[in-house]
PDB file of N, CA and C in Angstrom:
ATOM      1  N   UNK A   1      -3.093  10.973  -1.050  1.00  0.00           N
ATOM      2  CA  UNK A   1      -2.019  11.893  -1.381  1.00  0.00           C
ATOM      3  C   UNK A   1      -0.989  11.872  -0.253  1.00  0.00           C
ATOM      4  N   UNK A   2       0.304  11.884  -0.611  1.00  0.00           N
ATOM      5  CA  UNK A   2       1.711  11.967   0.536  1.00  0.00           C
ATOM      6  C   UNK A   2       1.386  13.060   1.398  1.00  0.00           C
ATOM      7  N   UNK A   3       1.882  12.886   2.649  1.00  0.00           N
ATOM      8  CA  UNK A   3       1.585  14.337   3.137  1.00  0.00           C
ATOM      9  C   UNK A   3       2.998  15.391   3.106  1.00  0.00           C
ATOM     10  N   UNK A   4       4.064  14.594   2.425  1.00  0.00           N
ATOM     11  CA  UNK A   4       5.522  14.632   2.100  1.00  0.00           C
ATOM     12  C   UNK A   4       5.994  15.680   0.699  1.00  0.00           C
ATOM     13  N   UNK A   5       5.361  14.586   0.033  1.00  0.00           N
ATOM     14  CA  UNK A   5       5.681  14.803  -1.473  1.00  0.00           C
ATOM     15  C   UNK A   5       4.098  15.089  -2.139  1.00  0.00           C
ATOM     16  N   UNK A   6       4.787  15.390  -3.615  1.00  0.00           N
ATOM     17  CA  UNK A   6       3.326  16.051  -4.641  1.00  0.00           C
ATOM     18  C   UNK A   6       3.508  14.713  -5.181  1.00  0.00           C
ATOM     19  N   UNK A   7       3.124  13.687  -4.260  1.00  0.00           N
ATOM     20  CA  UNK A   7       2.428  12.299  -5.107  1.00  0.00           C
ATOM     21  C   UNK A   7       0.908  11.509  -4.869  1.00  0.00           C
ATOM     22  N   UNK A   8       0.531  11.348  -5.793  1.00  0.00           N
ATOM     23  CA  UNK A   8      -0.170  10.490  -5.104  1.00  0.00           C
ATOM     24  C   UNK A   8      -0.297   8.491  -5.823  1.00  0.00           C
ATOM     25  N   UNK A   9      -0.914   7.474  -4.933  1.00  0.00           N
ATOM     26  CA  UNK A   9      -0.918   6.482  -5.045  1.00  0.00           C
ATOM     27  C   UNK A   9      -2.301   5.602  -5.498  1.00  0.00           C
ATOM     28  N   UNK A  10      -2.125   4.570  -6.263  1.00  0.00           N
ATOM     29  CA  UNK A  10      -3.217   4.104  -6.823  1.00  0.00           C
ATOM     30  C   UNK A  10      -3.286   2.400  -7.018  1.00  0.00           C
ATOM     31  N   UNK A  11      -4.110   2.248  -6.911  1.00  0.00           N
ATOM     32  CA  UNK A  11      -4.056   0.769  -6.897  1.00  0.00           C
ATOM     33  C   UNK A  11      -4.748   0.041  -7.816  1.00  0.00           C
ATOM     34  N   UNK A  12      -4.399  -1.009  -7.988  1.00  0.00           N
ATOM     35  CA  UNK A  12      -4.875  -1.783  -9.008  1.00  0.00           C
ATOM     36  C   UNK A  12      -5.679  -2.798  -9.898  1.00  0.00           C
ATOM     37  N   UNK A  13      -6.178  -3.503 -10.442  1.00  0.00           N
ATOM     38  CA  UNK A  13      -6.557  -4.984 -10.853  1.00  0.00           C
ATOM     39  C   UNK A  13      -5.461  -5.831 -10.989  1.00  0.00           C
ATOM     40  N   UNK A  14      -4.681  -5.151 -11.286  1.00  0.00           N
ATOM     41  CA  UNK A  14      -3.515  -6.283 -12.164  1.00  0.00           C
ATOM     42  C   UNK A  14      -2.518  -6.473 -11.152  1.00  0.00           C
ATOM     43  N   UNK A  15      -2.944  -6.472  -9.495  1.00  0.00           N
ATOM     44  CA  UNK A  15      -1.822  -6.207  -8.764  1.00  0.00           C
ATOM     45  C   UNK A  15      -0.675  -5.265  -8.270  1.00  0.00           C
ATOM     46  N   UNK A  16      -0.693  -4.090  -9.305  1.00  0.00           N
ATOM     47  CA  UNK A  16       0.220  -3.594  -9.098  1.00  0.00           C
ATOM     48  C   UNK A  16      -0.022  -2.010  -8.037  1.00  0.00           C
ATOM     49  N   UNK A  17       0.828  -1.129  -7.865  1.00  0.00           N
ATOM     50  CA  UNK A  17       0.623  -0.057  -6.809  1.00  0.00           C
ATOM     51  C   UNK A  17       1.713   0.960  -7.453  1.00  0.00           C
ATOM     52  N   UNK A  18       0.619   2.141  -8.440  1.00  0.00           N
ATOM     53  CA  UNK A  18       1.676   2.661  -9.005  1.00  0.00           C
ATOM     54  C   UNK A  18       1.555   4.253  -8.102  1.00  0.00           C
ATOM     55  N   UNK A  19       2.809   5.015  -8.420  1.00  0.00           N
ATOM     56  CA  UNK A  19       2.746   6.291  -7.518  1.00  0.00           C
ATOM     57  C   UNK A  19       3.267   7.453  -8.548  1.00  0.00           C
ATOM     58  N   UNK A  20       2.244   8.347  -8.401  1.00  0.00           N
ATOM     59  CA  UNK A  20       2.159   9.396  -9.720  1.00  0.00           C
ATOM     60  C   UNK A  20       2.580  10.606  -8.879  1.00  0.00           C
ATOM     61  N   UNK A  21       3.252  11.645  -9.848  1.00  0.00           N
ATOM     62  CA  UNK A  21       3.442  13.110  -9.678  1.00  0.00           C
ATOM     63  C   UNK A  21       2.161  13.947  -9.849  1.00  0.00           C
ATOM     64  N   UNK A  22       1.906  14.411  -8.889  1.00  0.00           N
ATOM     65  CA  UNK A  22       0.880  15.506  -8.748  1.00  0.00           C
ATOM     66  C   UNK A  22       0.733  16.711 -10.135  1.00  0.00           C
ATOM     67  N   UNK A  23       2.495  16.843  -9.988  1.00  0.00           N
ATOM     68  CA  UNK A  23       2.627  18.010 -10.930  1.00  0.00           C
ATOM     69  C   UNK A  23       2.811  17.764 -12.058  1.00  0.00           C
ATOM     70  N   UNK A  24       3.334  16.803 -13.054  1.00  0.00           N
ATOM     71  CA  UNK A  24       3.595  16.249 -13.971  1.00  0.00           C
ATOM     72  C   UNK A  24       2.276  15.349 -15.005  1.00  0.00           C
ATOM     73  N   UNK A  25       1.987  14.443 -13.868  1.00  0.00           N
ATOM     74  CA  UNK A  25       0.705  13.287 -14.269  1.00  0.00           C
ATOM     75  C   UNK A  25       1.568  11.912 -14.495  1.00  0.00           C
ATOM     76  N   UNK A  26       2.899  12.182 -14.094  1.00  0.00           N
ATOM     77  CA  UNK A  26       3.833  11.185 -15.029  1.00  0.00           C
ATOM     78  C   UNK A  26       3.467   9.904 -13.615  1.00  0.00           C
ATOM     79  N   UNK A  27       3.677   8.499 -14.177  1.00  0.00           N
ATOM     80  CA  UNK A  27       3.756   7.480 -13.266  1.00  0.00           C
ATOM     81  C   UNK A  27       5.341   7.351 -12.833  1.00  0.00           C
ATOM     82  N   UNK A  28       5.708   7.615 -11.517  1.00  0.00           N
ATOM     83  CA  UNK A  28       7.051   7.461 -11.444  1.00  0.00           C
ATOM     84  C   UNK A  28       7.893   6.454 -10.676  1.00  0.00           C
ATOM     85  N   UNK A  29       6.394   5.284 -10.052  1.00  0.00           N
ATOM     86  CA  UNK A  29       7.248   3.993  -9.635  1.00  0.00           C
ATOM     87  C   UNK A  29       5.667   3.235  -9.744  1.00  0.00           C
ATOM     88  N   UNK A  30       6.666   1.775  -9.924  1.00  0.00           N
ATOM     89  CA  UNK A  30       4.924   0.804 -10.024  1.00  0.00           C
ATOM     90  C   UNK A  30       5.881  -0.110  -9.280  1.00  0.00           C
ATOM     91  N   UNK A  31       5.062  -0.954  -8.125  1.00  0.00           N
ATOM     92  CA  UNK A  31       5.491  -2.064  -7.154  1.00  0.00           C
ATOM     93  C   UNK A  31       4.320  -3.120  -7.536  1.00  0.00           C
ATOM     94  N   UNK A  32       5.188  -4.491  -7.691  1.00  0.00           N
ATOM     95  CA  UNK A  32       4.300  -5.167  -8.176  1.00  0.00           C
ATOM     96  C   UNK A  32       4.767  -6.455  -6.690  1.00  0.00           C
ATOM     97  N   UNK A  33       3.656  -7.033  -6.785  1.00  0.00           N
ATOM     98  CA  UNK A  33       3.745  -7.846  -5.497  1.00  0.00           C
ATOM     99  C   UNK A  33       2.541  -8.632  -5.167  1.00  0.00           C
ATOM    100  N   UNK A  34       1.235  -8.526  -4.917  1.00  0.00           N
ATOM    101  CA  UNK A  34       0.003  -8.800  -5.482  1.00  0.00           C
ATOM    102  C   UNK A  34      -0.306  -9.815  -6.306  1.00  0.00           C
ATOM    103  N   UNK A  35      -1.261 -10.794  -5.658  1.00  0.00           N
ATOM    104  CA  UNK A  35      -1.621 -11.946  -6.805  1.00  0.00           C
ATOM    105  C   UNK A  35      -2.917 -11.711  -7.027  1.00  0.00           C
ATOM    106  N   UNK A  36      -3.681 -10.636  -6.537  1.00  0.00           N
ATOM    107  CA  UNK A  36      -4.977 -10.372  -7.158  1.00  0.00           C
ATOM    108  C   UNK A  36      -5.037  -8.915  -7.239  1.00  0.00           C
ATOM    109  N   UNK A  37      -6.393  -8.474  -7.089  1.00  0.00           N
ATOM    110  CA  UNK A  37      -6.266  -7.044  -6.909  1.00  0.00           C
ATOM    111  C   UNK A  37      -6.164  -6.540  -5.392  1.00  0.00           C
ATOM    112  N   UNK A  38      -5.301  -5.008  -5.887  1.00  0.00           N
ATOM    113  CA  UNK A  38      -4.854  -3.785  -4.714  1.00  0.00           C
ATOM    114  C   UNK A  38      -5.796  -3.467  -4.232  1.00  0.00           C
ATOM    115  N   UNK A  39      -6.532  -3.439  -3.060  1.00  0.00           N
ATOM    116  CA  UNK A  39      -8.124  -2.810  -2.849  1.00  0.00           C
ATOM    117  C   UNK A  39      -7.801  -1.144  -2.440  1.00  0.00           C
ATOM    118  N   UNK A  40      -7.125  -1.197  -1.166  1.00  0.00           N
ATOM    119  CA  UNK A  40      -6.779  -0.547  -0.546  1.00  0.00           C
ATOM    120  C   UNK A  40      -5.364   0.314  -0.380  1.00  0.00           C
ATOM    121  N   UNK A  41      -5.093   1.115  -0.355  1.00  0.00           N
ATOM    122  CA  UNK A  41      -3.791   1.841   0.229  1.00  0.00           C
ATOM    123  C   UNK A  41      -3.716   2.640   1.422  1.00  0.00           C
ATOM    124  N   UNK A  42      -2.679   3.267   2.097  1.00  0.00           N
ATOM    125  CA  UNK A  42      -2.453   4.363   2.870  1.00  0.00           C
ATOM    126  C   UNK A  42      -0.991   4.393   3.132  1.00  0.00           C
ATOM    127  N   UNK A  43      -1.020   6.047   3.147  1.00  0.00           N
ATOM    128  CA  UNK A  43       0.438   6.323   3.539  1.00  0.00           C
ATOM    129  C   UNK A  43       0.632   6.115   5.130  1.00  0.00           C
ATOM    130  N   UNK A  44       2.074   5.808   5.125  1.00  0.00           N
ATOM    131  CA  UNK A  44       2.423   5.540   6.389  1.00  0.00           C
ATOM    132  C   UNK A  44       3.976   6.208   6.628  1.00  0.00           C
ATOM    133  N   UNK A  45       4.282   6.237   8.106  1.00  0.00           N
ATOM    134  CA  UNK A  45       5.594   6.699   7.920  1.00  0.00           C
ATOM    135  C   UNK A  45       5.946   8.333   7.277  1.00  0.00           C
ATOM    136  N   UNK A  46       5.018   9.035   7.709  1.00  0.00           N
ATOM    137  CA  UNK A  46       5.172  10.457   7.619  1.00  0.00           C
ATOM    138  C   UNK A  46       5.208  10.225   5.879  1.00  0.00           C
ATOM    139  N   UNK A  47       4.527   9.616   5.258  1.00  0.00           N
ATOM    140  CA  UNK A  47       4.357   9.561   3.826  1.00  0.00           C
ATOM    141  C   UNK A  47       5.768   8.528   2.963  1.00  0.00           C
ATOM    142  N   UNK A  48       6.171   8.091   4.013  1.00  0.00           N
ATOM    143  CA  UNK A  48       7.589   7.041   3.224  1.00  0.00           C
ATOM    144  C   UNK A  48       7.370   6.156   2.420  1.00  0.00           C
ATOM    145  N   UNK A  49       6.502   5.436   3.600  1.00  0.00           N
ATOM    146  CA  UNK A  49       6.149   4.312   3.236  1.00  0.00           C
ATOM    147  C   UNK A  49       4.336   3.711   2.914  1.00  0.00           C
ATOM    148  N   UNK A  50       3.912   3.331   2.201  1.00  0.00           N
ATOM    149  CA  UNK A  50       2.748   2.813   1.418  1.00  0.00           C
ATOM    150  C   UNK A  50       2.612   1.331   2.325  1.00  0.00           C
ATOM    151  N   UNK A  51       0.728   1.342   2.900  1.00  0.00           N
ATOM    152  CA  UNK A  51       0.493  -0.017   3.135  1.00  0.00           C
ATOM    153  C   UNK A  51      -0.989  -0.813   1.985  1.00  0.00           C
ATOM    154  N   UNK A  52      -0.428  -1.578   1.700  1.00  0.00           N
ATOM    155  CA  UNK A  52      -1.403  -2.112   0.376  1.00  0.00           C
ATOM    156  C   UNK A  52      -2.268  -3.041   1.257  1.00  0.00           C
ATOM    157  N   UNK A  53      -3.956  -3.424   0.510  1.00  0.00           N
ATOM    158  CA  UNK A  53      -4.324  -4.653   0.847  1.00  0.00           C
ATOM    159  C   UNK A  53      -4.751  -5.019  -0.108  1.00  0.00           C
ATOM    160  N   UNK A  54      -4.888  -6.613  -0.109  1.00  0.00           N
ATOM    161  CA  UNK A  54      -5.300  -7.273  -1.642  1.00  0.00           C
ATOM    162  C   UNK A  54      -5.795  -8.037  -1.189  1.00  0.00           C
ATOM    163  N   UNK A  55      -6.608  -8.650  -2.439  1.00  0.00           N
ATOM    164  CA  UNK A  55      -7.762  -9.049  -2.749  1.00  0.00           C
ATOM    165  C   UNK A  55      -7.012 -10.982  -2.536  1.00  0.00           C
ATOM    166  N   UNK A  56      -5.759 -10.986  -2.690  1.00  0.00           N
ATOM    167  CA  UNK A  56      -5.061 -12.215  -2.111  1.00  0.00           C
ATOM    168  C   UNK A  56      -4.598 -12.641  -0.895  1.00  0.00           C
ATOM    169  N   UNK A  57      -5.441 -11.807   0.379  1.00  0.00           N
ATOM    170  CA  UNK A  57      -5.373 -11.904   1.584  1.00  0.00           C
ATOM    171  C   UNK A  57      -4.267 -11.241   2.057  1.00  0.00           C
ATOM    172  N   UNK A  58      -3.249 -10.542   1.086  1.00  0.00           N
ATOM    173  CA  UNK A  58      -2.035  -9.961   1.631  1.00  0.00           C
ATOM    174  C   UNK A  58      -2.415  -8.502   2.475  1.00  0.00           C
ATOM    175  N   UNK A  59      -1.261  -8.238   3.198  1.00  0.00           N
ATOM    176  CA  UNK A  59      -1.065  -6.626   3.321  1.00  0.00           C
ATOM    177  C   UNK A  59       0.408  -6.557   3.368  1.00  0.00           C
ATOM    178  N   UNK A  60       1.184  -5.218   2.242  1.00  0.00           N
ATOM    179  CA  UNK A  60       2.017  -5.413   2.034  1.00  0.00           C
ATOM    180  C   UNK A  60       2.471  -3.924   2.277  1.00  0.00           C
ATOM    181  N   UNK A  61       4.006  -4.218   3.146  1.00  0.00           N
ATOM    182  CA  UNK A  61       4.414  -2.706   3.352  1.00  0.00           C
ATOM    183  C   UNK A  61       5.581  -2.007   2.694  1.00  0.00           C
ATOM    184  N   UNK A  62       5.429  -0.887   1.962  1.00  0.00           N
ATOM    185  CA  UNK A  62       6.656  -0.154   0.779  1.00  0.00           C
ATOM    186  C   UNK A  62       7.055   0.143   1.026  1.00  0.00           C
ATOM    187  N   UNK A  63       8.495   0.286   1.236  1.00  0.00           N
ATOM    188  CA  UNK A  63       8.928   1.520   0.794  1.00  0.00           C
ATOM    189  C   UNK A  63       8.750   2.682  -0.867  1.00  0.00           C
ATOM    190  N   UNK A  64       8.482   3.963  -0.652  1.00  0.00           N
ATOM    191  CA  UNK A  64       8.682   4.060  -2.034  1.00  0.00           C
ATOM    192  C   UNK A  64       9.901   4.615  -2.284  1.00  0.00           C
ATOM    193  N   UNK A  65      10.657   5.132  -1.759  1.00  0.00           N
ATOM    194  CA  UNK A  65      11.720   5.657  -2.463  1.00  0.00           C
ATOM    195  C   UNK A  65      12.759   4.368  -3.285  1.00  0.00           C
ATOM    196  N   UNK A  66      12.344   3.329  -2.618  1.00  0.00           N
ATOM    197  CA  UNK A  66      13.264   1.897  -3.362  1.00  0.00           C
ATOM    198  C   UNK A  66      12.082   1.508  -4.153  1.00  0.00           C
ATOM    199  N   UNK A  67      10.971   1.492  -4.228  1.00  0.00           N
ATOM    200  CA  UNK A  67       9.841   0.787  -4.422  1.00  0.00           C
ATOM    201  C   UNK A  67       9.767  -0.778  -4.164  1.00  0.00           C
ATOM    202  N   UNK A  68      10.438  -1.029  -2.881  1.00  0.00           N
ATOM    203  CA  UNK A  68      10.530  -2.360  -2.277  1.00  0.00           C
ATOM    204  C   UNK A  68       9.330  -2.885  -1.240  1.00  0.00           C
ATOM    205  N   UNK A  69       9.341  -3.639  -1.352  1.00  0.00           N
ATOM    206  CA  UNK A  69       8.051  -4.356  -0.414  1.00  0.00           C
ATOM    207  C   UNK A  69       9.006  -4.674   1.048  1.00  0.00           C
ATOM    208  N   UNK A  70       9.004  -4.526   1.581  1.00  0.00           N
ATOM    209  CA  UNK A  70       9.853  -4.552   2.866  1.00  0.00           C
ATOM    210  C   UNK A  70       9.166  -5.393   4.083  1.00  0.00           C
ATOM    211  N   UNK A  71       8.166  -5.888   4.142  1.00  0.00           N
ATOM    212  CA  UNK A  71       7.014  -6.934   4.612  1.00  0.00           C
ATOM    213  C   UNK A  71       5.856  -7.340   4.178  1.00  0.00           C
ATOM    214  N   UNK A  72       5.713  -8.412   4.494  1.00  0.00           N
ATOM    215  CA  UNK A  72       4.422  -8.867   3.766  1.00  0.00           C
ATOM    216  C   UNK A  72       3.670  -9.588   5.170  1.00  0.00           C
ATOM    217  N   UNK A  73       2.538  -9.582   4.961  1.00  0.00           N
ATOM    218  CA  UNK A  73       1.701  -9.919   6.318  1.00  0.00           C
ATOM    219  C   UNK A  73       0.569 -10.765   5.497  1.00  0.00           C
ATOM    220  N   UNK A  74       0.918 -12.053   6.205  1.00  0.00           N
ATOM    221  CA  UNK A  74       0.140 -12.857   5.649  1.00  0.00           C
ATOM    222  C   UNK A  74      -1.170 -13.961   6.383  1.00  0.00           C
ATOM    223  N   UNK A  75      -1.868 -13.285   6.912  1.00  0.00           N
ATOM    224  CA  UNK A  75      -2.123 -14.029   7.861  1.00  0.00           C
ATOM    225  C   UNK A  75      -3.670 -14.073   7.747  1.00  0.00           C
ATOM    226  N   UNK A  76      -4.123 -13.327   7.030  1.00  0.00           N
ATOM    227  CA  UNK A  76      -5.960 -13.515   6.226  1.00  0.00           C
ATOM    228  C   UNK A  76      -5.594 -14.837   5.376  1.00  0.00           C
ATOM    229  N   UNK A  77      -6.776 -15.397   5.582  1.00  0.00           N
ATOM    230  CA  UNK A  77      -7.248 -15.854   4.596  1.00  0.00           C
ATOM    231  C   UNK A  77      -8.268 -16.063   3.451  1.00  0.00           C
ATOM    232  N   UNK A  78      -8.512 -14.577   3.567  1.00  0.00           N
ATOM    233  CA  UNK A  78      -9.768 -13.910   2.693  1.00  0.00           C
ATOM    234  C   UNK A  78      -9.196 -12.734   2.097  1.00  0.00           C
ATOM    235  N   UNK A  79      -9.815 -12.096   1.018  1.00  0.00           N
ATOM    236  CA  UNK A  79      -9.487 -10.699   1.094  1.00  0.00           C
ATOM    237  C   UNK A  79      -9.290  -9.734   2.093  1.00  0.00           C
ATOM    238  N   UNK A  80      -8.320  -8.688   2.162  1.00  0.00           N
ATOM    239  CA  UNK A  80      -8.216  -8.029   3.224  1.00  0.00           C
ATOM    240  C   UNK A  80      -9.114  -6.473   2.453  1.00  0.00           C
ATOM    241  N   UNK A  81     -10.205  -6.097   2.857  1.00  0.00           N
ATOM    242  CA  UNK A  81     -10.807  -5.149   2.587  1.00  0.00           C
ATOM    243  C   UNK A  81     -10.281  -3.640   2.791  1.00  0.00           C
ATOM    244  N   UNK A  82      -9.118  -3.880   4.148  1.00  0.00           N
ATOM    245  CA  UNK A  82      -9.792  -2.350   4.717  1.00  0.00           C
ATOM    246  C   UNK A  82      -8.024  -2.359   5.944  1.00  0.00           C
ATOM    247  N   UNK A  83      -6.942  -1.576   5.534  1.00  0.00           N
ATOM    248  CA  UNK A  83      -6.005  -1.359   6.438  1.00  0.00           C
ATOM    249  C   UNK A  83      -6.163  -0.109   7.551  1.00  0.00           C
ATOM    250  N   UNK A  84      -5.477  -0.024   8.468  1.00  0.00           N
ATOM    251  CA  UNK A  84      -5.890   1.001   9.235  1.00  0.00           C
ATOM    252  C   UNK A  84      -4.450   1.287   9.736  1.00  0.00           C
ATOM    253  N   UNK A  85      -3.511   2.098   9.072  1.00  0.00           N
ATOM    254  CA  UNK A  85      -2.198   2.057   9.590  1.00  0.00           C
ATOM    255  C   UNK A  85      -1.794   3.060  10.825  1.00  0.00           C
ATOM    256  N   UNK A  86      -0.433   2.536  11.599  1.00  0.00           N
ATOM    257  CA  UNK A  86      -0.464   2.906  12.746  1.00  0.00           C
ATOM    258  C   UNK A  86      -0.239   4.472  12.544  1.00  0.00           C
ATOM    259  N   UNK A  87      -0.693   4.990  13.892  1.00  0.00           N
ATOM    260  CA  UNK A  87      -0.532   6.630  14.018  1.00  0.00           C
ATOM    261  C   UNK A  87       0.960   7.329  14.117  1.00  0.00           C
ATOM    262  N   UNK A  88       1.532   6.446  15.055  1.00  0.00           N
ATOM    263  CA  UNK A  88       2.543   6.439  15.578  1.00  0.00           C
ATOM    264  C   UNK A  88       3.548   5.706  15.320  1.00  0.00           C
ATOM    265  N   UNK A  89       4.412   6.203  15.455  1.00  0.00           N
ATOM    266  CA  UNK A  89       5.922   5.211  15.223  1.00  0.00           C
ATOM    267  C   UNK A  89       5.878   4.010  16.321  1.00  0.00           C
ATOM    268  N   UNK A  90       5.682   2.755  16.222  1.00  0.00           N
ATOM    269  CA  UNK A  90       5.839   1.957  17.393  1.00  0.00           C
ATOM    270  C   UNK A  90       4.585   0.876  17.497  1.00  0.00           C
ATOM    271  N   UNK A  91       3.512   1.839  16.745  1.00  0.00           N
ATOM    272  CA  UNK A  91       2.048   0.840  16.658  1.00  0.00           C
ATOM    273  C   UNK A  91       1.795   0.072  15.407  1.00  0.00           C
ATOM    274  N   UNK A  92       0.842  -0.987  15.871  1.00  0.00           N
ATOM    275  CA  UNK A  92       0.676  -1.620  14.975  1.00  0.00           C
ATOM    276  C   UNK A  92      -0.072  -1.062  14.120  1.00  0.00           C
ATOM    277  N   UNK A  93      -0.674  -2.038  12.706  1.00  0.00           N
ATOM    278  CA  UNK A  93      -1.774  -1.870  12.080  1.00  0.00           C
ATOM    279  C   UNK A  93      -2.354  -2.603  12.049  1.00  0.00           C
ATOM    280  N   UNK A  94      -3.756  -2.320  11.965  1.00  0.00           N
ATOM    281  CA  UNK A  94      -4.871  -2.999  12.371  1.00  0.00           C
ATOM    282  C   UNK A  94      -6.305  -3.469  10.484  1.00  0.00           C
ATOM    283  N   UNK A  95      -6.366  -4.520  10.388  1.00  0.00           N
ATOM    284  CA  UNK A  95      -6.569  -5.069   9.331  1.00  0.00           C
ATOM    285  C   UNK A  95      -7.576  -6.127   9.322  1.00  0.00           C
ATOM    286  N   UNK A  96      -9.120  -5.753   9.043  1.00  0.00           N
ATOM    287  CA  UNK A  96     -10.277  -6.727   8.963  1.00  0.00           C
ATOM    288  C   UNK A  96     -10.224  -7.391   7.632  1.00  0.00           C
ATOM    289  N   UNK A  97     -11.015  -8.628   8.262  1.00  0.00           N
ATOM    290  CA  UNK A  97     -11.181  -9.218   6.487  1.00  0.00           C
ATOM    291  C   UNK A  97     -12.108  -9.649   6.931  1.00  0.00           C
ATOM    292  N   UNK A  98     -13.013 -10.660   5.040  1.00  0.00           N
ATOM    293  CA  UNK A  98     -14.068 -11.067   5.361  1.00  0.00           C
ATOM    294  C   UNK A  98     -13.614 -12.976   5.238  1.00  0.00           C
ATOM    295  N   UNK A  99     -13.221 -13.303   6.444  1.00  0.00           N
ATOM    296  CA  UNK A  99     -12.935 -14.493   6.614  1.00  0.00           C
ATOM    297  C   UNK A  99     -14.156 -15.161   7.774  1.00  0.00           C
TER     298      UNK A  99
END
């Protein structure tokens, strides 16, 4: 859940990373980007921005208010299981796989 907004985020099989209204139920953005499945999410960025991991070795970072992918980190070459996004403005994130 945002710690921002009444949304929350969900991930997928089909690749995609859709982000729902708390209050509604309505789906109100889907980011597609993903060549396998979404395993993982977390908000980042005081709830701005969304970090995905997939099952295609990616980790991919959102914006949602554009619902743009704004980096892609490509550097597994296995599934990425498990993101750990930074605390702070300035740090990295930190990202195991089973390679």
């Amino acid at each position: 859940m945002s710690p921002v907004d009444k949304v929350v985020a969900s991930s997928s099989a089909d690749g995609t990373v859709k982000v729902w209204s708390v209050t509604t139920g309505a789906c109100l953005k889907t980011m597609e980007g993903h060549d396998g499945s979404v395993l993982k999410l977390a908000f980042v960025c005081s709830g701005m921005q969304l970090l995905s991991t997939g099952s295609d070795g990616l980790l991919k970072l959102w914006t949602i208010k554009t619902s743009v992918c704004v980096n892609t980190f490509d550097h597994h070459t296995d599934k990425v299981s498990r993101a750990y996004p930074p605390r702070c403005s300035g740090e990295r994130a930190f990202s195991p796989a089973l390679e």
